[in-house]
PDB file of N, CA and C in Angstrom:
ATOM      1  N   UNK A   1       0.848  -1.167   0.000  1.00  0.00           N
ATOM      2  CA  UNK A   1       0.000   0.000   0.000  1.00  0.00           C
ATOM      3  C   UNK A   1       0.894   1.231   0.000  1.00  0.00           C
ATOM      4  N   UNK A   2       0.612   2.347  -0.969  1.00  0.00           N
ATOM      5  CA  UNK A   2       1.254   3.588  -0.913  1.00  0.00           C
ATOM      6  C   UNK A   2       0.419   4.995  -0.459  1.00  0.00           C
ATOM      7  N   UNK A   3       1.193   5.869  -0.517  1.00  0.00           N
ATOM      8  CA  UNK A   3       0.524   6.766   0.247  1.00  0.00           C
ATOM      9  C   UNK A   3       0.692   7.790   1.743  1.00  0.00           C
ATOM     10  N   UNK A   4       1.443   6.516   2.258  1.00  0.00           N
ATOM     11  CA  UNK A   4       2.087   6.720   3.658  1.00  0.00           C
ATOM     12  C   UNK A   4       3.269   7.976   3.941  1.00  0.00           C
ATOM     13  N   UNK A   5       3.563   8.768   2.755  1.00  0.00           N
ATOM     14  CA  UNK A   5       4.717   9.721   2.820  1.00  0.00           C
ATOM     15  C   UNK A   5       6.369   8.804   1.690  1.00  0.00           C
ATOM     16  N   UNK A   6       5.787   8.014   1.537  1.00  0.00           N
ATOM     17  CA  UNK A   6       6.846   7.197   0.631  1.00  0.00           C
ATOM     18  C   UNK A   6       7.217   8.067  -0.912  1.00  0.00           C
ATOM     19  N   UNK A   7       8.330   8.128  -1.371  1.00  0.00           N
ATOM     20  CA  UNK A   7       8.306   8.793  -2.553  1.00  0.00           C
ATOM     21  C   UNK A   7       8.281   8.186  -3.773  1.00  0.00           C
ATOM     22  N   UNK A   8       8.078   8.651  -5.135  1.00  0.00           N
ATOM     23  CA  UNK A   8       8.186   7.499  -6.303  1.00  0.00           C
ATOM     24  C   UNK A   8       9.204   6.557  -6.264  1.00  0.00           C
ATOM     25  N   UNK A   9      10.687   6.869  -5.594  1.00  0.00           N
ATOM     26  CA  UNK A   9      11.668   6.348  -5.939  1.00  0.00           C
ATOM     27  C   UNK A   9      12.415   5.367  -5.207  1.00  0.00           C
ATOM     28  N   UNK A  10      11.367   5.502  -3.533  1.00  0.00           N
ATOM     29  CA  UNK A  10      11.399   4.338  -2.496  1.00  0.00           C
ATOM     30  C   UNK A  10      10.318   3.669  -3.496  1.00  0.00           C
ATOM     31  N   UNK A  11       9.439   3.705  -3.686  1.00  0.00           N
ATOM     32  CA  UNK A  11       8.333   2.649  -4.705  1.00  0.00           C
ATOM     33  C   UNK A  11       9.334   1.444  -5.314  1.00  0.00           C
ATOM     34  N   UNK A  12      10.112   2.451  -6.524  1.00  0.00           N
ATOM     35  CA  UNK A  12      10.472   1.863  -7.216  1.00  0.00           C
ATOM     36  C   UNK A  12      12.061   0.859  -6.748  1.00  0.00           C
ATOM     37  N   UNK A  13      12.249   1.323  -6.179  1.00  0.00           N
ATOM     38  CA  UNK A  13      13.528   0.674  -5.093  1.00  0.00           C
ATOM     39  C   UNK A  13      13.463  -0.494  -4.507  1.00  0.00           C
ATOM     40  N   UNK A  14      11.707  -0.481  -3.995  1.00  0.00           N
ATOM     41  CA  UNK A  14      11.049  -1.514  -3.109  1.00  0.00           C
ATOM     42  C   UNK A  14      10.777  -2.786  -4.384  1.00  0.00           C
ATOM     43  N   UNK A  15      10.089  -2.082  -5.459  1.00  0.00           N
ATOM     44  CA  UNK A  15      10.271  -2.774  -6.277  1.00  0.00           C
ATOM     45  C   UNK A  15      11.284  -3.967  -6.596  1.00  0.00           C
ATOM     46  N   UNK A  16      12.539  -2.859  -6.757  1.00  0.00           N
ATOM     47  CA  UNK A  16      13.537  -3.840  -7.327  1.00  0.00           C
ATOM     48  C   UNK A  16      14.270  -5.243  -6.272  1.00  0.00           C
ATOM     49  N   UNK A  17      13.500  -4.977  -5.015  1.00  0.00           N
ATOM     50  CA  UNK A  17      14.241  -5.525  -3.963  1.00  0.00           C
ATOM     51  C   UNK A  17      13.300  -6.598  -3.897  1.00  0.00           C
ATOM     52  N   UNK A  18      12.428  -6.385  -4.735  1.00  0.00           N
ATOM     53  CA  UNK A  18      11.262  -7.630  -4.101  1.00  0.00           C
ATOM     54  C   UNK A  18      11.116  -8.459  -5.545  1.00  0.00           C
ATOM     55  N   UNK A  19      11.895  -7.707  -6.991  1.00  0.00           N
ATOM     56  CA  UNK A  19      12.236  -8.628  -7.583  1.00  0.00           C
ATOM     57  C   UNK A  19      13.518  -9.578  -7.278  1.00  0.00           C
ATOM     58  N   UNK A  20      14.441  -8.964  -6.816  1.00  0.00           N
ATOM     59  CA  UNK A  20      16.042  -9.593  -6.756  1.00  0.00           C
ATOM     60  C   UNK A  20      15.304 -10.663  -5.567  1.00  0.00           C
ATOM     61  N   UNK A  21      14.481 -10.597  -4.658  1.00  0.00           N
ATOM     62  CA  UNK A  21      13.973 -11.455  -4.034  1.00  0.00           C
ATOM     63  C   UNK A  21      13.188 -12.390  -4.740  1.00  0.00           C
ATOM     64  N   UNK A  22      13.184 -12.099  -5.880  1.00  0.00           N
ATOM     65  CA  UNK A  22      12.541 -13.591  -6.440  1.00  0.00           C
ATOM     66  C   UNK A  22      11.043 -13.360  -6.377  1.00  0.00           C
ATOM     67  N   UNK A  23      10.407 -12.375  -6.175  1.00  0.00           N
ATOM     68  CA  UNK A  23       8.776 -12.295  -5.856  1.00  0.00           C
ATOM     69  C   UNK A  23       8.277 -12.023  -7.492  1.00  0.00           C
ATOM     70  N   UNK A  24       7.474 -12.647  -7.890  1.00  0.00           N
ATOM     71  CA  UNK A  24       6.820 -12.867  -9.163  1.00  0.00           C
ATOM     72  C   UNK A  24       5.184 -12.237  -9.645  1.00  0.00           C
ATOM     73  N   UNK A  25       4.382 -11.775  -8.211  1.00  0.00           N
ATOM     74  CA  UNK A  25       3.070 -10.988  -8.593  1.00  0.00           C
ATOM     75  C   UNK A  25       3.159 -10.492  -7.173  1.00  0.00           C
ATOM     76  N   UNK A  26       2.719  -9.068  -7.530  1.00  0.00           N
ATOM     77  CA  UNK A  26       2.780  -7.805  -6.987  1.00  0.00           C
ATOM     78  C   UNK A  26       1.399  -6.759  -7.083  1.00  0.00           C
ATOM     79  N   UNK A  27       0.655  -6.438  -5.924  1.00  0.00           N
ATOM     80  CA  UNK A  27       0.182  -5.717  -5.873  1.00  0.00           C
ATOM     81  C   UNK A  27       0.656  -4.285  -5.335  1.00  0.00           C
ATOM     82  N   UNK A  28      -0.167  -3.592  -5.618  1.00  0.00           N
ATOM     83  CA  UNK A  28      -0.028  -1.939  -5.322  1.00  0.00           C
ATOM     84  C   UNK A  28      -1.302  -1.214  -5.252  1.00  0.00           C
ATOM     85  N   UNK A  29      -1.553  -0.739  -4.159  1.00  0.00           N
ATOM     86  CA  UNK A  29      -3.060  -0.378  -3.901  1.00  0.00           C
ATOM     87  C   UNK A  29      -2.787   1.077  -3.162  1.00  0.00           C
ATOM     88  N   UNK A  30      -3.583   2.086  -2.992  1.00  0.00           N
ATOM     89  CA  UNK A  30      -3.672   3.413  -2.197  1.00  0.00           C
ATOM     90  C   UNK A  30      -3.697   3.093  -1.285  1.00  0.00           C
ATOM     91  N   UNK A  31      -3.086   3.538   0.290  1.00  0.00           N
ATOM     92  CA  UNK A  31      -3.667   3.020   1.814  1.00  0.00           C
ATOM     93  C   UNK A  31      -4.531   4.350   1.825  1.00  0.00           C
ATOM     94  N   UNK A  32      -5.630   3.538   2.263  1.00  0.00           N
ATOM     95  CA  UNK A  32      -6.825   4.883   2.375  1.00  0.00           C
ATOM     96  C   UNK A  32      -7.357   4.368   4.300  1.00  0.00           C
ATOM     97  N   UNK A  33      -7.007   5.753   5.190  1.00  0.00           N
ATOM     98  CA  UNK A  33      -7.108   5.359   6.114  1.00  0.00           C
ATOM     99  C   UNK A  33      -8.489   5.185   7.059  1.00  0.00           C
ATOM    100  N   UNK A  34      -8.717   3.928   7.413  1.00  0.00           N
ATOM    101  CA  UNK A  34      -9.728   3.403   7.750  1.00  0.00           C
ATOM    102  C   UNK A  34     -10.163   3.858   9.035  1.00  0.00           C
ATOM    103  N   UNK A  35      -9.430   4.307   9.771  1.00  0.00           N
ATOM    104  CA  UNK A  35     -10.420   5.551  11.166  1.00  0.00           C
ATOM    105  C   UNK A  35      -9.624   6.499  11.426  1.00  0.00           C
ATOM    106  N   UNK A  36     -10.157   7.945  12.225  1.00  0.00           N
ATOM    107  CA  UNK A  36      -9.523   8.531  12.275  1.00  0.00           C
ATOM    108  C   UNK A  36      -8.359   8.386  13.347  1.00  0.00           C
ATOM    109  N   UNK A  37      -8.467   7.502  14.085  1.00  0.00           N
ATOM    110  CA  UNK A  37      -7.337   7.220  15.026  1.00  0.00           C
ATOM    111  C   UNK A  37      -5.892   6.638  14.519  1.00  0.00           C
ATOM    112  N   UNK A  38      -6.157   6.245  13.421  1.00  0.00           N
ATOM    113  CA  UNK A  38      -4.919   5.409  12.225  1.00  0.00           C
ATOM    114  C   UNK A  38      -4.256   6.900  11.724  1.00  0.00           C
ATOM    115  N   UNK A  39      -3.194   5.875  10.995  1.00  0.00           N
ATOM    116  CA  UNK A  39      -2.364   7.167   9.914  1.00  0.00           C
ATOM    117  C   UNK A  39      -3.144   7.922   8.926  1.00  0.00           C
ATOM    118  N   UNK A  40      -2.920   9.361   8.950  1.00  0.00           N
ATOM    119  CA  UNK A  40      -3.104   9.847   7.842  1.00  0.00           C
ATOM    120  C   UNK A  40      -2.849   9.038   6.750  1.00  0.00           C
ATOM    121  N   UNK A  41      -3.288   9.779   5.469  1.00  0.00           N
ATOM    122  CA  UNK A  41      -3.074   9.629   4.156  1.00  0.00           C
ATOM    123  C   UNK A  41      -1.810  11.094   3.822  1.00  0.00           C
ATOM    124  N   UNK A  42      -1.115  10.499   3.490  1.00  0.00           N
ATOM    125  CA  UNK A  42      -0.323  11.452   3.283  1.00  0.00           C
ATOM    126  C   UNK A  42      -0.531  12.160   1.339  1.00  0.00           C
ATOM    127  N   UNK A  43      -0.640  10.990   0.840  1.00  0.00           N
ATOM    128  CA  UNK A  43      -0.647  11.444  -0.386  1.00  0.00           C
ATOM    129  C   UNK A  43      -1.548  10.844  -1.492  1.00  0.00           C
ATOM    130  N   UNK A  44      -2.328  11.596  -2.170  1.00  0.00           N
ATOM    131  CA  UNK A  44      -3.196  10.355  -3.047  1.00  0.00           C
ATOM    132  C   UNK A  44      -2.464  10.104  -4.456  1.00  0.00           C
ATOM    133  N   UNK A  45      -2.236   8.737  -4.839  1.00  0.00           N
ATOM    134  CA  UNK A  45      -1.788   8.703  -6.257  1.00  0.00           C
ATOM    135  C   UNK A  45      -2.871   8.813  -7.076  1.00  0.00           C
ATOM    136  N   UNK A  46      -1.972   9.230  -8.110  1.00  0.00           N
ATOM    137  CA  UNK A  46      -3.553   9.463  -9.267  1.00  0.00           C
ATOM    138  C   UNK A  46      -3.610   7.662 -10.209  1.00  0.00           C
ATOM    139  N   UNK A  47      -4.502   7.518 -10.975  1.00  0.00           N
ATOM    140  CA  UNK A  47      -4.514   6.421 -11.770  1.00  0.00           C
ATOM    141  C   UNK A  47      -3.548   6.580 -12.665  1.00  0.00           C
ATOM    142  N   UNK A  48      -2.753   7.290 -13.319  1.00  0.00           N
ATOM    143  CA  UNK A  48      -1.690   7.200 -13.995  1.00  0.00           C
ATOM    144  C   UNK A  48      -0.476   7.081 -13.670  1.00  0.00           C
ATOM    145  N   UNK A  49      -0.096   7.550 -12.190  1.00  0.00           N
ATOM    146  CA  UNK A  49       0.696   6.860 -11.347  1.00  0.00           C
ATOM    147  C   UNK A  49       0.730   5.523 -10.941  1.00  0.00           C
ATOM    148  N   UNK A  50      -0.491   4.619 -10.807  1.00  0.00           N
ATOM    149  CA  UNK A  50      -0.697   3.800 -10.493  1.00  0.00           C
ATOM    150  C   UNK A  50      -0.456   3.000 -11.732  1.00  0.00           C
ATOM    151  N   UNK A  51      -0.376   3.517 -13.099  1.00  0.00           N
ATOM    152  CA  UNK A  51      -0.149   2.897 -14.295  1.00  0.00           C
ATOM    153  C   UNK A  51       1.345   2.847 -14.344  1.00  0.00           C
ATOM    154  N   UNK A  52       1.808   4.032 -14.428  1.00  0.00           N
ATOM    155  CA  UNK A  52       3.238   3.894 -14.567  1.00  0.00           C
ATOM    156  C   UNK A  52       4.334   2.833 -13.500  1.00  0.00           C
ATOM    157  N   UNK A  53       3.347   2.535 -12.318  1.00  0.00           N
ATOM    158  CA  UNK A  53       4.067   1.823 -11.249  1.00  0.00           C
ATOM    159  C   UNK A  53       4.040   0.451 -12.241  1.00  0.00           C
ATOM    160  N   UNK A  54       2.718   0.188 -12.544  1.00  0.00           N
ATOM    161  CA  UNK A  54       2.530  -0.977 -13.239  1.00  0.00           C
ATOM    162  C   UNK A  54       3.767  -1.843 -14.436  1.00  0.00           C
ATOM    163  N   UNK A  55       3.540  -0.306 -15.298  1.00  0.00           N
ATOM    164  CA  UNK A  55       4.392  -0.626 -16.271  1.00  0.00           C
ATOM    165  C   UNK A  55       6.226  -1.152 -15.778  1.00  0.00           C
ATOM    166  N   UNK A  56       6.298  -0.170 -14.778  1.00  0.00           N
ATOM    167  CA  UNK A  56       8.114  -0.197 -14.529  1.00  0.00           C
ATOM    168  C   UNK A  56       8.167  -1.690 -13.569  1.00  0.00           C
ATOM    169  N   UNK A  57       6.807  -2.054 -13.019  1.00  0.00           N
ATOM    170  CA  UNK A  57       7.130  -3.422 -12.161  1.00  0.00           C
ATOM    171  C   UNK A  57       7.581  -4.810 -13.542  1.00  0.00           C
ATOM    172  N   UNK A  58       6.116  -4.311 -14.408  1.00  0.00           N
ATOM    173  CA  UNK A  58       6.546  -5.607 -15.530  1.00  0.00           C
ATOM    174  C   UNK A  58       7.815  -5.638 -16.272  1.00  0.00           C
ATOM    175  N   UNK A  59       8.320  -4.456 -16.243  1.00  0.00           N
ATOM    176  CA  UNK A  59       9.357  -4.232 -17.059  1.00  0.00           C
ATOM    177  C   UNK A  59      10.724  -4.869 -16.244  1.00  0.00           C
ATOM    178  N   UNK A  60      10.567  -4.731 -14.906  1.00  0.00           N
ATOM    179  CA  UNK A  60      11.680  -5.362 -13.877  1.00  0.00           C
ATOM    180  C   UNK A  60      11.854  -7.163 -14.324  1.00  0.00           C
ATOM    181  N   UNK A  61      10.389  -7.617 -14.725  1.00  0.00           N
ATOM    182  CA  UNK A  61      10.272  -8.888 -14.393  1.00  0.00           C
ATOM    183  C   UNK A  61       9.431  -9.541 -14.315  1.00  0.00           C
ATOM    184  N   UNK A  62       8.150  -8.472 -13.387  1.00  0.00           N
ATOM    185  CA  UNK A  62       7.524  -9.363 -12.388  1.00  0.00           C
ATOM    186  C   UNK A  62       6.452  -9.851 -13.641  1.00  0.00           C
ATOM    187  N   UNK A  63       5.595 -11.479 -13.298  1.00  0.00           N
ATOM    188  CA  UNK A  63       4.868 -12.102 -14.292  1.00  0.00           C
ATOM    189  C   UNK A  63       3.471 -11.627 -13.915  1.00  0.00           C
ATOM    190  N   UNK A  64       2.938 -10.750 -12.756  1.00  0.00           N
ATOM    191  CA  UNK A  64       1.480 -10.652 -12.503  1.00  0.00           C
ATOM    192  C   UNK A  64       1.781  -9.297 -11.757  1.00  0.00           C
ATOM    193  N   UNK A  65       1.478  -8.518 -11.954  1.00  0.00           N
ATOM    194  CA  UNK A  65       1.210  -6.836 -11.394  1.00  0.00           C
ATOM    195  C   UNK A  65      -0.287  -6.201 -11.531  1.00  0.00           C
ATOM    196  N   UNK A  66      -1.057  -6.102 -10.233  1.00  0.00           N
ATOM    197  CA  UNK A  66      -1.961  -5.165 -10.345  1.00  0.00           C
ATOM    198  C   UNK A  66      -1.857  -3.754  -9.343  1.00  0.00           C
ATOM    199  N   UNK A  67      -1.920  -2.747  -9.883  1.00  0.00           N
ATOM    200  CA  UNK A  67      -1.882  -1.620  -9.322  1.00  0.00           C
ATOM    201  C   UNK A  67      -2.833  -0.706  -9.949  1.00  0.00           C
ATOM    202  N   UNK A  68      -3.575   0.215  -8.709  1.00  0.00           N
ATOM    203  CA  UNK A  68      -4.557   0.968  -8.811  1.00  0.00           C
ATOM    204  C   UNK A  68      -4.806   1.196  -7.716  1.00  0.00           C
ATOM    205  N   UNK A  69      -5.863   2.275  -6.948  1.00  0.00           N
ATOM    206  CA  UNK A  69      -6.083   3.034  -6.502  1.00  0.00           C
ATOM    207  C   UNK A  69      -7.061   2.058  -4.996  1.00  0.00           C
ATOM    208  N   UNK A  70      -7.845   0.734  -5.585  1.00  0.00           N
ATOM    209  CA  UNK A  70      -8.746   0.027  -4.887  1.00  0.00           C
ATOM    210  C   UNK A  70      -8.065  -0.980  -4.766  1.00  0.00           C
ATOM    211  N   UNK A  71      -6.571  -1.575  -5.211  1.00  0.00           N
ATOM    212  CA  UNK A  71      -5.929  -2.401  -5.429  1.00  0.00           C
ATOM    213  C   UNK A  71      -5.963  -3.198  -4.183  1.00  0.00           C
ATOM    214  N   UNK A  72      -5.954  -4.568  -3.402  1.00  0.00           N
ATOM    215  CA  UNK A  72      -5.564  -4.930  -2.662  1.00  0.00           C
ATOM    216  C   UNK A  72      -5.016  -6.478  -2.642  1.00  0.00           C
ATOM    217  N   UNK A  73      -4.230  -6.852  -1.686  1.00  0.00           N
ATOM    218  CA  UNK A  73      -3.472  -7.802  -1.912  1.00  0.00           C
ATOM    219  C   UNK A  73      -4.657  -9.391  -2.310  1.00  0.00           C
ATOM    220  N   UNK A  74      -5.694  -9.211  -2.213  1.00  0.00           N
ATOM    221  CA  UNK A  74      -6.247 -10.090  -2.996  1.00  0.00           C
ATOM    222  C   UNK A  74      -6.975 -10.152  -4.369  1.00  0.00           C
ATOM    223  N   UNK A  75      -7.135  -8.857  -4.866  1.00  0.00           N
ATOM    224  CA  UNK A  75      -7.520  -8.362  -5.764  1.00  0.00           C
ATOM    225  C   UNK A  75      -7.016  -9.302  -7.126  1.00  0.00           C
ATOM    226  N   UNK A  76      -8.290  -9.961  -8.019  1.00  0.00           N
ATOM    227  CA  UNK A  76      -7.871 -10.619  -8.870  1.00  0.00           C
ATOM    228  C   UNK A  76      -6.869 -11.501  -8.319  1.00  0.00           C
ATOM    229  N   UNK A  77      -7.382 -12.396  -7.546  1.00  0.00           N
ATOM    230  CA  UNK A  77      -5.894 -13.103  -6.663  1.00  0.00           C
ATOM    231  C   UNK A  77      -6.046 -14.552  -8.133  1.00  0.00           C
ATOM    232  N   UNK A  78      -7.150 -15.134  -8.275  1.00  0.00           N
ATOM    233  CA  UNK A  78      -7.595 -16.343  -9.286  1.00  0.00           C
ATOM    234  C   UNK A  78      -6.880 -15.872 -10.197  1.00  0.00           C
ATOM    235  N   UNK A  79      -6.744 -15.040 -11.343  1.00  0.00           N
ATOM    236  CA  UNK A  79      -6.607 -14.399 -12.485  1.00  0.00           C
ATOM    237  C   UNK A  79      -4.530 -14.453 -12.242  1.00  0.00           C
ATOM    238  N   UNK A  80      -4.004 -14.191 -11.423  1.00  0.00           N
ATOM    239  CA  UNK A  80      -2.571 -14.473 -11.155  1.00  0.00           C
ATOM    240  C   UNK A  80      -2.042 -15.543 -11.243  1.00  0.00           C
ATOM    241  N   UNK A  81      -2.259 -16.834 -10.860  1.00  0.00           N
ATOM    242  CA  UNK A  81      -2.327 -17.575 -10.697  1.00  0.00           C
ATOM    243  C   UNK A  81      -2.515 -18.636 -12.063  1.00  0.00           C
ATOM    244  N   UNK A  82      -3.547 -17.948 -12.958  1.00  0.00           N
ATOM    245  CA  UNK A  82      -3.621 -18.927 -14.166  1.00  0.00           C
ATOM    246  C   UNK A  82      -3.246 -18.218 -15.285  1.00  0.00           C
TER     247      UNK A  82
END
């Protein structure tokens, strides 16, 4: 989840560390904060951010990437998989 004060370039960093780790499908979702007692939202990505994350993950490697805004780690979990 992004959003938290992280910048494009920790994203993409995290990225590369979780390919050299061998990780093969990757989500990326907005953290949108669920009460007010939790973390802010520090930052909203737009959907074309959320595209471009997309593109630079497949391009690393990875075989299943969904990223977007509602994204969550089960999201289209079936569809990865086959």
């Amino acid at each position: 989840m992004i959003g938290l004060g992280e910048t494009k370039e920790e994203i993409q960093k995290t990225l590369r560390e979780l390919k050299l780790a061998k990780v093969d499908i990757i989500t990326i979702g907005q953290y949108l904060q669920p009460r007010e007692d939790l973390a802010d939202v520090d930052r909203y990505y737009t959907p074309e951010e959320f595209a471009e994350f997309k593109s630079y993950a497949y391009d690393l490697g990875f075989k299943h990437v969904e990223s977007g805004p509602l994204v969550r780690s089960s999201y289209h979990a079936e569809d990865a998989l086959h």
